[in-house]
Each structure stands twice: as C-alpha cells, then as structure tokens.
PDB file of N, CA and C in Angstrom:
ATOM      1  N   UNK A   1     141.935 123.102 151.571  1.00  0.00           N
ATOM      2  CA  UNK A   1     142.531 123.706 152.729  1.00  0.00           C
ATOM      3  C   UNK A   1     143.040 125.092 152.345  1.00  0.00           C
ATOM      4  N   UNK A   2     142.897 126.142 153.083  1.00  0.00           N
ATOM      5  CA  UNK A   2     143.040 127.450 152.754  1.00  0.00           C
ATOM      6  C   UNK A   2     144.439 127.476 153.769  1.00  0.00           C
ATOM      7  N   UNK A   3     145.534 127.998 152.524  1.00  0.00           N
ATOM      8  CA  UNK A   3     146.733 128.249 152.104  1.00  0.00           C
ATOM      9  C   UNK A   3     147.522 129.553 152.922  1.00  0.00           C
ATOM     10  N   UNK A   4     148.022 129.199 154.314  1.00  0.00           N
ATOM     11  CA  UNK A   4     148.158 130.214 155.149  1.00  0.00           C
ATOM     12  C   UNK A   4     149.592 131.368 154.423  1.00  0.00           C
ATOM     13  N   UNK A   5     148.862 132.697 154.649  1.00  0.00           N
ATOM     14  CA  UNK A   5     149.692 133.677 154.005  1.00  0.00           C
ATOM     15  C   UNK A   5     150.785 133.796 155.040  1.00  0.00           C
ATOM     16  N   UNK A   6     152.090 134.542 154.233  1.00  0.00           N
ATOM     17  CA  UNK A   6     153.176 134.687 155.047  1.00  0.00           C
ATOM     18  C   UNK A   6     152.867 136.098 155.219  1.00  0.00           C
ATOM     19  N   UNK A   7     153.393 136.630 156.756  1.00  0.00           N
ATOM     20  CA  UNK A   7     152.971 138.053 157.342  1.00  0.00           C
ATOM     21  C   UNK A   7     154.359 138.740 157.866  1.00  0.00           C
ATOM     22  N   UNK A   8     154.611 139.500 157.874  1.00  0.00           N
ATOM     23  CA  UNK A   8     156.123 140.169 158.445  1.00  0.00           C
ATOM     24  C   UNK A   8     155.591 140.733 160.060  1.00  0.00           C
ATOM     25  N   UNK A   9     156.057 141.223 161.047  1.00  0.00           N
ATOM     26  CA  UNK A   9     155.209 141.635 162.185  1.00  0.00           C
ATOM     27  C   UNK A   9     156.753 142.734 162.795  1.00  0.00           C
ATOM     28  N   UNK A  10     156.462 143.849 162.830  1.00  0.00           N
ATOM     29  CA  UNK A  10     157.297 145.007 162.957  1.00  0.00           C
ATOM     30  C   UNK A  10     157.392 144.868 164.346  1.00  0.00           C
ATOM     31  N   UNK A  11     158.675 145.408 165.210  1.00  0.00           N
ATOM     32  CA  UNK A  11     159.024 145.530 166.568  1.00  0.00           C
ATOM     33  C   UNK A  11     158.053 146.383 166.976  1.00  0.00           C
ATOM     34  N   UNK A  12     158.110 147.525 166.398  1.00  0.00           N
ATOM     35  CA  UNK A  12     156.679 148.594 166.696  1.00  0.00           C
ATOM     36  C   UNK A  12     155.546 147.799 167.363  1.00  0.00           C
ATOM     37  N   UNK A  13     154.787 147.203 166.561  1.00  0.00           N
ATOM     38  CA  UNK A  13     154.083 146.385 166.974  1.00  0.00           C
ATOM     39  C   UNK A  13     154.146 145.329 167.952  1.00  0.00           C
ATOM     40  N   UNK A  14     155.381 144.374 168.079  1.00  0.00           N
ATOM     41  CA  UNK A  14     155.487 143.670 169.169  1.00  0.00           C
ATOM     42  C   UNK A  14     155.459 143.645 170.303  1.00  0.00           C
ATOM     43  N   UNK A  15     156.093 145.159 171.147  1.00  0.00           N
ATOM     44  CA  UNK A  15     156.269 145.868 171.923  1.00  0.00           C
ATOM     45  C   UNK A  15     155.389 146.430 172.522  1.00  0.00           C
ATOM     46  N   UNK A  16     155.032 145.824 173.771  1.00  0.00           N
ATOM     47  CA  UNK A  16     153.534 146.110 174.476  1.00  0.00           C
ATOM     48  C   UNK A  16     152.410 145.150 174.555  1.00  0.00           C
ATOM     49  N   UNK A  17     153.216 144.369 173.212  1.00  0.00           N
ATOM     50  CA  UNK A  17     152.002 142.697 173.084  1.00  0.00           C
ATOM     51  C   UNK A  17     151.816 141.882 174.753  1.00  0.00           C
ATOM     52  N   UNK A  18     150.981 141.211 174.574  1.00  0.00           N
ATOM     53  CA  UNK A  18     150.754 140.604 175.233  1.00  0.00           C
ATOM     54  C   UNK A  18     150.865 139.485 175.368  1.00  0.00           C
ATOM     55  N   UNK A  19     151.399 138.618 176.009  1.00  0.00           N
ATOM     56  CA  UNK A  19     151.744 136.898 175.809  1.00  0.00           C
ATOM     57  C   UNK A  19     151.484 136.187 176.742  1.00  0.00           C
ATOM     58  N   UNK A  20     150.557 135.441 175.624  1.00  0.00           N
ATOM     59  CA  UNK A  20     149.746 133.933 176.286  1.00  0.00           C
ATOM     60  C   UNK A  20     150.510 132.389 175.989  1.00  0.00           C
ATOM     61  N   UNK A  21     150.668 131.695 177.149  1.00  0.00           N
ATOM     62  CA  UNK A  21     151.498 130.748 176.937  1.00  0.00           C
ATOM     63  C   UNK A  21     150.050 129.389 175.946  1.00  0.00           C
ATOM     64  N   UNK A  22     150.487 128.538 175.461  1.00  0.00           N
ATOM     65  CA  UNK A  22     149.634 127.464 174.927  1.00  0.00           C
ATOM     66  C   UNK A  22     149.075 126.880 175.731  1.00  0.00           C
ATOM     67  N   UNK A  23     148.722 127.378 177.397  1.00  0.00           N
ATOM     68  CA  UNK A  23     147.694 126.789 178.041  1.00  0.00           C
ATOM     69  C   UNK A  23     146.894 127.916 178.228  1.00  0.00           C
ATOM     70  N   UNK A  24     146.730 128.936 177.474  1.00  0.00           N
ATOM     71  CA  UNK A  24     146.018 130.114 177.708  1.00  0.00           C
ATOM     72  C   UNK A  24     146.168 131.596 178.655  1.00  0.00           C
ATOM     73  N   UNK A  25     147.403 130.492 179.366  1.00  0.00           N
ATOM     74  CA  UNK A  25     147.470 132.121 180.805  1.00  0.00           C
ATOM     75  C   UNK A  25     148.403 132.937 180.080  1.00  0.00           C
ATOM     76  N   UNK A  26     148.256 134.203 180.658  1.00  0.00           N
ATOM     77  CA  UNK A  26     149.357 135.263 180.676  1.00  0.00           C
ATOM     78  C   UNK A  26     150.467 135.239 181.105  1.00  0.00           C
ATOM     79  N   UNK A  27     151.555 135.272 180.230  1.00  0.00           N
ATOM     80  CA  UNK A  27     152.719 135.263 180.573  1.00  0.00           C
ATOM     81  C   UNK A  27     153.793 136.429 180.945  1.00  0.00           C
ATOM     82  N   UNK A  28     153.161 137.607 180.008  1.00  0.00           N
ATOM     83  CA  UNK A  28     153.696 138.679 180.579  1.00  0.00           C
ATOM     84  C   UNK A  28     153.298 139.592 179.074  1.00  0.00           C
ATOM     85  N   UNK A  29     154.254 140.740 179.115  1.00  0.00           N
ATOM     86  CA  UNK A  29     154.460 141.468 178.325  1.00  0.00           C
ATOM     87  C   UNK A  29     155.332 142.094 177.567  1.00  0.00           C
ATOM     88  N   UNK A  30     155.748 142.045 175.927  1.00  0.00           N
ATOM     89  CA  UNK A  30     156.454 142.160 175.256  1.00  0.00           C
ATOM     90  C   UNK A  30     157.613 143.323 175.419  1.00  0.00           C
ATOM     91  N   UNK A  31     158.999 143.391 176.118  1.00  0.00           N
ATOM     92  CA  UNK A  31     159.403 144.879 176.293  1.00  0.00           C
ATOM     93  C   UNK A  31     160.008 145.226 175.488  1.00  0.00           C
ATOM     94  N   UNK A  32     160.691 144.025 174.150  1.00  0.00           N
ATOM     95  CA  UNK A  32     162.047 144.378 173.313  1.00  0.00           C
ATOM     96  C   UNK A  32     161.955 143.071 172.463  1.00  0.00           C
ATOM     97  N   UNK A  33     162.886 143.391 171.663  1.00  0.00           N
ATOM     98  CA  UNK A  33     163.485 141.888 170.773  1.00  0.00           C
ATOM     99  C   UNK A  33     164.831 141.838 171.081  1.00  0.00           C
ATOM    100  N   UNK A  34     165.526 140.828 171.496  1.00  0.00           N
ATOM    101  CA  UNK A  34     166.719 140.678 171.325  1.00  0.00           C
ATOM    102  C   UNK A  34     167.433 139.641 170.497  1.00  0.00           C
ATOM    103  N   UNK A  35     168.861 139.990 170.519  1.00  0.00           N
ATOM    104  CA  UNK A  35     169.495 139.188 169.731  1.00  0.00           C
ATOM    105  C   UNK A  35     170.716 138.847 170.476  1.00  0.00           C
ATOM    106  N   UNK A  36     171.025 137.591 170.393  1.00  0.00           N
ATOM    107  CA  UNK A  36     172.514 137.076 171.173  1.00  0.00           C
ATOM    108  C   UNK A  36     173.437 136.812 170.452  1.00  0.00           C
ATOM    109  N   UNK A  37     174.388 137.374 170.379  1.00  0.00           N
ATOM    110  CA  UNK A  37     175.679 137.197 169.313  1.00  0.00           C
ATOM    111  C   UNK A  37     176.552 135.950 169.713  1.00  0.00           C
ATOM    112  N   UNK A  38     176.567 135.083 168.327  1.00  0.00           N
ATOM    113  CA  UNK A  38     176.853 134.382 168.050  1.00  0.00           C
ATOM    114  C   UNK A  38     175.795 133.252 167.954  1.00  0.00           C
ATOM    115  N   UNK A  39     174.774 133.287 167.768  1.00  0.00           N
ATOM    116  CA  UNK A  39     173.376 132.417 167.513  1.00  0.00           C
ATOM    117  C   UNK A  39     172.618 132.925 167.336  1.00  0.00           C
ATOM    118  N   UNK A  40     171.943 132.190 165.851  1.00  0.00           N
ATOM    119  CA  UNK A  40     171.021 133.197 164.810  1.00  0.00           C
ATOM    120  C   UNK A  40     169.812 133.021 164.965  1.00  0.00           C
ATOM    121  N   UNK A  41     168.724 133.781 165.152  1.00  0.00           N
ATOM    122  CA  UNK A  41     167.642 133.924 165.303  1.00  0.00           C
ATOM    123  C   UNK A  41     167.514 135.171 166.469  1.00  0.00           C
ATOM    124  N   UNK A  42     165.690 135.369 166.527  1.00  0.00           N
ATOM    125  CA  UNK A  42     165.871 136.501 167.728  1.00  0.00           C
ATOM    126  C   UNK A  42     165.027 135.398 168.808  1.00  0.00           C
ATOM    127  N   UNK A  43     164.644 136.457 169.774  1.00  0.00           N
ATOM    128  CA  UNK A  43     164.136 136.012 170.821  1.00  0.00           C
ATOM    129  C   UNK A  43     163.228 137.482 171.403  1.00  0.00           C
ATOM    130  N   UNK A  44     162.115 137.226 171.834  1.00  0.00           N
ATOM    131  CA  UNK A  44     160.984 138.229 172.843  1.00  0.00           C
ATOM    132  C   UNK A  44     161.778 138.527 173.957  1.00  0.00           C
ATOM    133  N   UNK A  45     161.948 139.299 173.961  1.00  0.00           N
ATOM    134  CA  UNK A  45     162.905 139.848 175.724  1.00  0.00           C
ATOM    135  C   UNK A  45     161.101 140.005 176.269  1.00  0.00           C
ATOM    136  N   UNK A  46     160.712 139.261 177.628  1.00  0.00           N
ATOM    137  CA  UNK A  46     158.982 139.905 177.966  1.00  0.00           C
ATOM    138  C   UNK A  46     159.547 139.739 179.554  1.00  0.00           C
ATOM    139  N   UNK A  47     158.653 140.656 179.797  1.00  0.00           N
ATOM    140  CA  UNK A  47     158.454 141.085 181.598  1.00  0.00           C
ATOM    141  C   UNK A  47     157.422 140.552 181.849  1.00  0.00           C
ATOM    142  N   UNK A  48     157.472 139.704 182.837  1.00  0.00           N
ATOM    143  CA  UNK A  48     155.990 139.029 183.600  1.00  0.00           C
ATOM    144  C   UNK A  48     155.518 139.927 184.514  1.00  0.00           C
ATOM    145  N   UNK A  49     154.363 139.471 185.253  1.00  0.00           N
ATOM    146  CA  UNK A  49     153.379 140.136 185.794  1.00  0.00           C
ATOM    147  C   UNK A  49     154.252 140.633 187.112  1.00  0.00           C
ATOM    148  N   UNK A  50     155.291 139.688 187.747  1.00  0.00           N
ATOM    149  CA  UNK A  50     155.812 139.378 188.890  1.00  0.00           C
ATOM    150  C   UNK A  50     156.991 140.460 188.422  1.00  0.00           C
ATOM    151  N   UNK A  51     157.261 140.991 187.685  1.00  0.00           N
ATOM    152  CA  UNK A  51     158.196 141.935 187.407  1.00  0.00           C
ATOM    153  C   UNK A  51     159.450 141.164 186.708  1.00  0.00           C
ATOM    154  N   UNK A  52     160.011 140.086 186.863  1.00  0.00           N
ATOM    155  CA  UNK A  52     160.974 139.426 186.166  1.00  0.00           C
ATOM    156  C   UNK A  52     160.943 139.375 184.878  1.00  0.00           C
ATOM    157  N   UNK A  53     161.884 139.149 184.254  1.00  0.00           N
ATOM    158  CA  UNK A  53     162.494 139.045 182.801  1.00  0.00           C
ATOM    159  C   UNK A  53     162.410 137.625 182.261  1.00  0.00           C
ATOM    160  N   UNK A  54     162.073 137.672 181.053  1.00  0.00           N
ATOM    161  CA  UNK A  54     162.732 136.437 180.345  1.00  0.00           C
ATOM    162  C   UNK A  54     162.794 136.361 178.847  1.00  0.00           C
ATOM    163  N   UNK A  55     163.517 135.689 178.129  1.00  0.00           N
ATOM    164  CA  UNK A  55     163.716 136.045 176.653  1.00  0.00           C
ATOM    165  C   UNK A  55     162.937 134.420 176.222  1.00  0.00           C
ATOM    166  N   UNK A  56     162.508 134.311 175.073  1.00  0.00           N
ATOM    167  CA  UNK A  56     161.860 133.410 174.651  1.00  0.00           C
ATOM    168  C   UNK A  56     161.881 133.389 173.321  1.00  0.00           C
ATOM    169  N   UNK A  57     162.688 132.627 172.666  1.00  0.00           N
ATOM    170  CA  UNK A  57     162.975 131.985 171.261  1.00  0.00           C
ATOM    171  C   UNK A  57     161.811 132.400 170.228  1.00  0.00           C
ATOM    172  N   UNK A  58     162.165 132.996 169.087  1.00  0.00           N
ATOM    173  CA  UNK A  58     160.671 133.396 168.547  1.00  0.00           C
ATOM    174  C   UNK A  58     159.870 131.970 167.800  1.00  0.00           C
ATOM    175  N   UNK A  59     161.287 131.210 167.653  1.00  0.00           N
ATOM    176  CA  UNK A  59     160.681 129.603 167.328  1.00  0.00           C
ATOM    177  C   UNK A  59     159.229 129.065 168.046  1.00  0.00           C
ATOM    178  N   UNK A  60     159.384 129.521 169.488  1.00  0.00           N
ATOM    179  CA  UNK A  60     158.214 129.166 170.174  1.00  0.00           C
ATOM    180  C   UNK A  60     157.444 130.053 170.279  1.00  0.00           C
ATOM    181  N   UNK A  61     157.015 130.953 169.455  1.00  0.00           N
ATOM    182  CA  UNK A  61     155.841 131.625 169.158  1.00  0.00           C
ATOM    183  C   UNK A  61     154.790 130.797 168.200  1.00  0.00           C
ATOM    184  N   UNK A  62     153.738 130.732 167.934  1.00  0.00           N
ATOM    185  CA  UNK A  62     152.913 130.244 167.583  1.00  0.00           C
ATOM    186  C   UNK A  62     152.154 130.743 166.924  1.00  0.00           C
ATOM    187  N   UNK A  63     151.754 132.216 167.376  1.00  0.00           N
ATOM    188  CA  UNK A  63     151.227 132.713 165.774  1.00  0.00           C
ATOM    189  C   UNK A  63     151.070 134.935 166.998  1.00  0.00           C
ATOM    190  N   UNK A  64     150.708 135.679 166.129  1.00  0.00           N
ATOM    191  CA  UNK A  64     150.439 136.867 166.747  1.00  0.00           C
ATOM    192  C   UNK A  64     149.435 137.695 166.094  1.00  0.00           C
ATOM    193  N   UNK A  65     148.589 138.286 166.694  1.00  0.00           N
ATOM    194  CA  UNK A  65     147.155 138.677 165.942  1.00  0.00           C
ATOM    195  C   UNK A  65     147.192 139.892 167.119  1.00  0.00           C
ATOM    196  N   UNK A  66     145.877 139.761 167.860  1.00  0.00           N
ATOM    197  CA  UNK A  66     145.952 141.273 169.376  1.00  0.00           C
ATOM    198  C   UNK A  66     147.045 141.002 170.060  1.00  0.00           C
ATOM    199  N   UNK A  67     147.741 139.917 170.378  1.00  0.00           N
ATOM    200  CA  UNK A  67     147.898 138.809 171.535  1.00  0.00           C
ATOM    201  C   UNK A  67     149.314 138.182 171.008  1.00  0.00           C
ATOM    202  N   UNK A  68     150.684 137.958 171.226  1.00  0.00           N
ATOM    203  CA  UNK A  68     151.607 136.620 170.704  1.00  0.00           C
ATOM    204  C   UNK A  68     151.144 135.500 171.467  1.00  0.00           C
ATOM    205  N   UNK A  69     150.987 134.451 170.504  1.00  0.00           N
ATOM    206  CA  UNK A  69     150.202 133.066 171.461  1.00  0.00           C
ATOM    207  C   UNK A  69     151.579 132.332 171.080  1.00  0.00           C
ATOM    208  N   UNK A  70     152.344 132.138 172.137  1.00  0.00           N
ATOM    209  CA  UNK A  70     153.477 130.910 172.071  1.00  0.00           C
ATOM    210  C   UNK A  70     152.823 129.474 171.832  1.00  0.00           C
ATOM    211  N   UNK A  71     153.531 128.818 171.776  1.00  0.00           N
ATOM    212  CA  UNK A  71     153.150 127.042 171.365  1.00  0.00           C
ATOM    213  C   UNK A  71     153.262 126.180 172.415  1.00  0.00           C
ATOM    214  N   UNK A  72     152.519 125.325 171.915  1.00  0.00           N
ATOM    215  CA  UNK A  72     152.380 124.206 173.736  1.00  0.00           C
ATOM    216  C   UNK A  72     153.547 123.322 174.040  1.00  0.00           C
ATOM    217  N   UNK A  73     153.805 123.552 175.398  1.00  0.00           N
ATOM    218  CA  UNK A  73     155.409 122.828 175.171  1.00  0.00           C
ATOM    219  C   UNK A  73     155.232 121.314 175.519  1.00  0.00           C
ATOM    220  N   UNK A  74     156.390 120.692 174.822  1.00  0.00           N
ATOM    221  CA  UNK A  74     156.654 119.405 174.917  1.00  0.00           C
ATOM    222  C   UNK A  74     157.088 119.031 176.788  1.00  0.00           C
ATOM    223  N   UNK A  75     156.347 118.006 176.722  1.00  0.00           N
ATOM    224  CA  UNK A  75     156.760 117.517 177.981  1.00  0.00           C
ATOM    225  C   UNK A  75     158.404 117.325 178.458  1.00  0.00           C
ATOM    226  N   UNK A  76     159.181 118.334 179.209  1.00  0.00           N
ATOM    227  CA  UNK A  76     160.882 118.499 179.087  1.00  0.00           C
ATOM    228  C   UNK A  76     161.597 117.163 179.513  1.00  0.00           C
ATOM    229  N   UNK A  77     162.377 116.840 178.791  1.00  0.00           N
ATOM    230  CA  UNK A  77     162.983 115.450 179.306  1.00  0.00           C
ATOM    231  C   UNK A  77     164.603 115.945 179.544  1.00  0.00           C
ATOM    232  N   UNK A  78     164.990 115.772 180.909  1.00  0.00           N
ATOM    233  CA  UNK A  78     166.338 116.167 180.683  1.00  0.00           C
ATOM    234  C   UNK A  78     167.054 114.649 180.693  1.00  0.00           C
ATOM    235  N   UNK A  79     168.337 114.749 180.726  1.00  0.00           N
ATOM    236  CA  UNK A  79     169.392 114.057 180.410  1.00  0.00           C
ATOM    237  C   UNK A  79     169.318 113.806 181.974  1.00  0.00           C
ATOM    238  N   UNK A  80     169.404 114.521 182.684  1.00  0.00           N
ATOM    239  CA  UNK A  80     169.901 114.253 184.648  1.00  0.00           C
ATOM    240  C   UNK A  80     168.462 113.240 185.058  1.00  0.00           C
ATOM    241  N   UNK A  81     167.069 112.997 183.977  1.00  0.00           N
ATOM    242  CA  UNK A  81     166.211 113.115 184.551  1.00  0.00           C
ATOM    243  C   UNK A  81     166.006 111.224 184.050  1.00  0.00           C
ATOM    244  N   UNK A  82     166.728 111.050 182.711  1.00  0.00           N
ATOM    245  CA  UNK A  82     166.464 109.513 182.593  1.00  0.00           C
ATOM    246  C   UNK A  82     167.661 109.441 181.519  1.00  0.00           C
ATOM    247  N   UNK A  83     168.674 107.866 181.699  1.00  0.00           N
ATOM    248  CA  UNK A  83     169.649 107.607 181.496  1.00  0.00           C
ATOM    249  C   UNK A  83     169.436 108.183 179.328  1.00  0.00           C
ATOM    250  N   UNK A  84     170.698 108.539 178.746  1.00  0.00           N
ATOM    251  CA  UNK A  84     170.466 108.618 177.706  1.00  0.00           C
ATOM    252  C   UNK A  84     170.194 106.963 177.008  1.00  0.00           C
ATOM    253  N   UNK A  85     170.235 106.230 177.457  1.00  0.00           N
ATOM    254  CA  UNK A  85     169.284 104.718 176.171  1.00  0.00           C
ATOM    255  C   UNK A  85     168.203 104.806 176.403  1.00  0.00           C
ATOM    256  N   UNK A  86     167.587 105.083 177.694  1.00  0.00           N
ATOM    257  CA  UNK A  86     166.080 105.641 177.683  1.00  0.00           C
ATOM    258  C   UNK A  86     165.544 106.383 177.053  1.00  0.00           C
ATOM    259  N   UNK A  87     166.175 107.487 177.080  1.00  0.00           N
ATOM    260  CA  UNK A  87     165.713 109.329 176.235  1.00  0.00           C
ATOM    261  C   UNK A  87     165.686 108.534 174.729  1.00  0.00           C
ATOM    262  N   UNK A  88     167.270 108.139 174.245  1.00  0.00           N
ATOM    263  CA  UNK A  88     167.013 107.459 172.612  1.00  0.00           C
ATOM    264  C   UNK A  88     165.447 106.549 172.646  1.00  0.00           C
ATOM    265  N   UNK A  89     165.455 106.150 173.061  1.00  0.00           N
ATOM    266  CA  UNK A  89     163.999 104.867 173.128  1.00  0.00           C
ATOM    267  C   UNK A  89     162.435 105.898 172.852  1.00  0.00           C
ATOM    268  N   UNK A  90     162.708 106.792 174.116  1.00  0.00           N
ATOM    269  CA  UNK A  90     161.756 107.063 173.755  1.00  0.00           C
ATOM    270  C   UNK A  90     161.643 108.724 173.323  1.00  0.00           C
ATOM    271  N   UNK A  91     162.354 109.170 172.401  1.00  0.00           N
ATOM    272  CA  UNK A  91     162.621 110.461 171.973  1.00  0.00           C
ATOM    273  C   UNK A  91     161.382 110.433 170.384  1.00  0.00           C
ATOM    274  N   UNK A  92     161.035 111.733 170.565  1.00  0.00           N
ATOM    275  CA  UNK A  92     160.106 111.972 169.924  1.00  0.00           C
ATOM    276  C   UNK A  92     160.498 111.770 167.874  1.00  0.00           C
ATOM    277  N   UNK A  93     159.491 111.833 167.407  1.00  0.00           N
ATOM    278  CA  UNK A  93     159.788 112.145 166.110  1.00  0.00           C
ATOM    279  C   UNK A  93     159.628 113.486 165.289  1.00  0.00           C
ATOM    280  N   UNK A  94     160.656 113.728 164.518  1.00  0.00           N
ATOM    281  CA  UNK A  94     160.167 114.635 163.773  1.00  0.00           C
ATOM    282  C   UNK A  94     159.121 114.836 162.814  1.00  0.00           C
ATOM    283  N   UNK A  95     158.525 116.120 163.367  1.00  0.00           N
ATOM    284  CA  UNK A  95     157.045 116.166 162.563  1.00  0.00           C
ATOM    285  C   UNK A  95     156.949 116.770 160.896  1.00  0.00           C
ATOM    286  N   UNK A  96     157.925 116.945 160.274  1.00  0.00           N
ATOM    287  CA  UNK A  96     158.501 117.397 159.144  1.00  0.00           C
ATOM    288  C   UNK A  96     159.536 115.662 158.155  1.00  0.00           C
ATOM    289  N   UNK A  97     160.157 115.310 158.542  1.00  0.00           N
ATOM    290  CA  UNK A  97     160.304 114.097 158.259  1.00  0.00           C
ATOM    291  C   UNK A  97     160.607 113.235 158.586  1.00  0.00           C
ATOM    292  N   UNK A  98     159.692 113.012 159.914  1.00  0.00           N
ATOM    293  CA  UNK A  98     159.804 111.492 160.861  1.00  0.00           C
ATOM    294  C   UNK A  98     160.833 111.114 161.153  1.00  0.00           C
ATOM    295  N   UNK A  99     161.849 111.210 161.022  1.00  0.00           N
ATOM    296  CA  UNK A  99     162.944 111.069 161.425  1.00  0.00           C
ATOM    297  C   UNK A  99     163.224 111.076 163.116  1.00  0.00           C
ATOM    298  N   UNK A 100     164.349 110.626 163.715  1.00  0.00           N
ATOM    299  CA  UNK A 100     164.659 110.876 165.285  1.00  0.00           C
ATOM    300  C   UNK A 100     164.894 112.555 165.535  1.00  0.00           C
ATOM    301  N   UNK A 101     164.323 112.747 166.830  1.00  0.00           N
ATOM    302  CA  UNK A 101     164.853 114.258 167.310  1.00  0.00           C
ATOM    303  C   UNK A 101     165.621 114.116 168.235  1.00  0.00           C
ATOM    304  N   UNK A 102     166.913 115.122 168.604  1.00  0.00           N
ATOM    305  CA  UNK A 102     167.425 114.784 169.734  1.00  0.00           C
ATOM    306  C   UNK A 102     167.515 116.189 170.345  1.00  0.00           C
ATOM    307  N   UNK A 103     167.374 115.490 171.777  1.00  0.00           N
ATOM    308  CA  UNK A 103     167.115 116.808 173.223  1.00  0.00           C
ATOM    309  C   UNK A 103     168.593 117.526 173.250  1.00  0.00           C
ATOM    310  N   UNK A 104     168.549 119.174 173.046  1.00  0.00           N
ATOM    311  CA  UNK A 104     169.754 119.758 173.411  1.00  0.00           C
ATOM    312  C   UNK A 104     169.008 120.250 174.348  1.00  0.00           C
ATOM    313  N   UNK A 105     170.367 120.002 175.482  1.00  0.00           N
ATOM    314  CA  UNK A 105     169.860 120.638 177.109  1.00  0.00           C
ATOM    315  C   UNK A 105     170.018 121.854 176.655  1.00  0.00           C
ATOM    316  N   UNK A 106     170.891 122.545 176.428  1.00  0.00           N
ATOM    317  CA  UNK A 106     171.577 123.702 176.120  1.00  0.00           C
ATOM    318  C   UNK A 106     169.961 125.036 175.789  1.00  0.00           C
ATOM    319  N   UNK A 107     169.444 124.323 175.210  1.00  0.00           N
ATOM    320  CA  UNK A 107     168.201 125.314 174.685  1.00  0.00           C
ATOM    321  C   UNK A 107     166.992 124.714 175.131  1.00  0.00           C
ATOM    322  N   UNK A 108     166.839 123.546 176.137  1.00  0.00           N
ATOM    323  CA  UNK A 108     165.627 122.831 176.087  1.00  0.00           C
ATOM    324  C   UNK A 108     164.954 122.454 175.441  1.00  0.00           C
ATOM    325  N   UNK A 109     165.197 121.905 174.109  1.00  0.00           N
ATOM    326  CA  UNK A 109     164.539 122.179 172.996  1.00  0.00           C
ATOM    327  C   UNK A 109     164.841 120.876 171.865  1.00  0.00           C
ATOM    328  N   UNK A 110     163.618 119.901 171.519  1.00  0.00           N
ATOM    329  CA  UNK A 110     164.434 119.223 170.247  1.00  0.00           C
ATOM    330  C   UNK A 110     164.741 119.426 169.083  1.00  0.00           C
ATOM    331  N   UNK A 111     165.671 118.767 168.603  1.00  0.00           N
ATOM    332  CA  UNK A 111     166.754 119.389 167.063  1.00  0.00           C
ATOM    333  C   UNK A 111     166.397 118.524 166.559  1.00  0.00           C
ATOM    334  N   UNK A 112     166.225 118.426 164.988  1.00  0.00           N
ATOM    335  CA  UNK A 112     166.368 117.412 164.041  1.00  0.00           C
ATOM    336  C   UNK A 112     167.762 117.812 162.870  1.00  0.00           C
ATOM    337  N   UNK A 113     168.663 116.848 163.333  1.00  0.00           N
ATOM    338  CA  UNK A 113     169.535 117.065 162.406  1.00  0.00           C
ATOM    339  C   UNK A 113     169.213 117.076 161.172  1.00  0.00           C
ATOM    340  N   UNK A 114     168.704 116.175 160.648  1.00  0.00           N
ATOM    341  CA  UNK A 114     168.348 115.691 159.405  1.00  0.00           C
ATOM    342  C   UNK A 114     167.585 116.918 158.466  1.00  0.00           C
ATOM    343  N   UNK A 115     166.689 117.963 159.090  1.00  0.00           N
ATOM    344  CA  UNK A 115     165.851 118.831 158.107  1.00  0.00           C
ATOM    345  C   UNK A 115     166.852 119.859 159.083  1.00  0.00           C
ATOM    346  N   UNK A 116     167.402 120.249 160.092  1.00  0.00           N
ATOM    347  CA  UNK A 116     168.393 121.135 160.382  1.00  0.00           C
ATOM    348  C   UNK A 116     167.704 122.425 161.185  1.00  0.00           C
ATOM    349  N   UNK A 117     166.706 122.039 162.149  1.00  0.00           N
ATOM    350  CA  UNK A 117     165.721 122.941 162.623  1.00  0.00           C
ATOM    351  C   UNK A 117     165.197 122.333 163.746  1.00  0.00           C
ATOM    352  N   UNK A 118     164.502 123.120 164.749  1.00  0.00           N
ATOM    353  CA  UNK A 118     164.553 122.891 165.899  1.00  0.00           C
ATOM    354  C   UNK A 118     162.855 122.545 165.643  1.00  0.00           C
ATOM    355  N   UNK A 119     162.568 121.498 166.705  1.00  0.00           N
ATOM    356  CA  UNK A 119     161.119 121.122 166.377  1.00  0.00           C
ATOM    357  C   UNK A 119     160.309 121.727 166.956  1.00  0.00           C
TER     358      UNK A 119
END
C-alpha cells in the first residue's frame, strides 16, 4: 500500500477553491479561513452559489487537489430526534479504536473520548 505523504496547503491557495460536498455537488466557494476564539482548530468560511455564508470545520474536509472535496456525512442523529437509550444502542463506532462515539449536538458531530478526536 503506497504510504500517503503529509502536504501543508497555504490560505493563498485555498481562497477561490472550490467545494464539492461527498455527494459530488458544489457547495460553494472558498472566501477565507477562520478561527473562533476559544476552540482550536480552523474552519473554511465558503459562500454558496445562493450568496449565503457558511463556515465548515476543516475536520470535514477530505482531501484538496484543483477542488476541496469535504467527506460524506454521517447520517445526523439528534438527541430531539430519538430518546438518548436509543442513540446509546445504536451509536456508531469508532473507526480508530472501536470504541463507542458519542453525538455532540453542539457541533453535529461524533467525539470519541477515548482517542480524543472527533470522528
């Protein structure tokens, strides 16, 4: 198996990208990077076609070449949407060390305590 290199990717470059969600459509276009104080990591500030805004976790990027291709999202389970002994039952595993993940509404997003990273 050929041994994927690590790549750095400059704002210069990001800026103007183009972004395809993991079902292939266009999602919009790259205007900025931002950062929110007091929680670490950045996020794509991108403008859609429709003119609106939205920032998007760089966690859910997926890889960037002509194009940023975000990652395919998990089917969203909220808390309002099925009692939490349900969600425990049937909450996904972590793909790093199998372990339980649990849904923070807060970011839409599952956490694995255990390796300390968002899945």
């Amino acid at each position: 198996m050929a041994q994927v290199k690590e790549r750095s990717v400059t704002r210069e470059r990001l800026v103007g990208m183009q972004v395809i969600d993991g079902d292939g459509y266009l999602v919009g276009t790259v205007r900025d990077i931002s950062f929110t104080i007091g929680r670490m990591g950045i996020s794509l500030y991108i403008e859609g076609k429709d003119g609106s805004t939205r920032e998007v976790p760089w966690e859910e990027v997926q890889s960037v070449g002509d194009f940023v291709l975000l990652k395919q999202r998990q089917a969203q389970i909220t808390e309002v949407q099925q009692p939490q002994q349900q969600q425990a039952q049937q909450a996904p595993v972590c793909p790093t060390c199998r372990g339980p993940l649990t849904w923070i509404p807060q970011y839409q997003r599952w956490y694995c305590y255990k390796c300390k990273k968002y899945a």
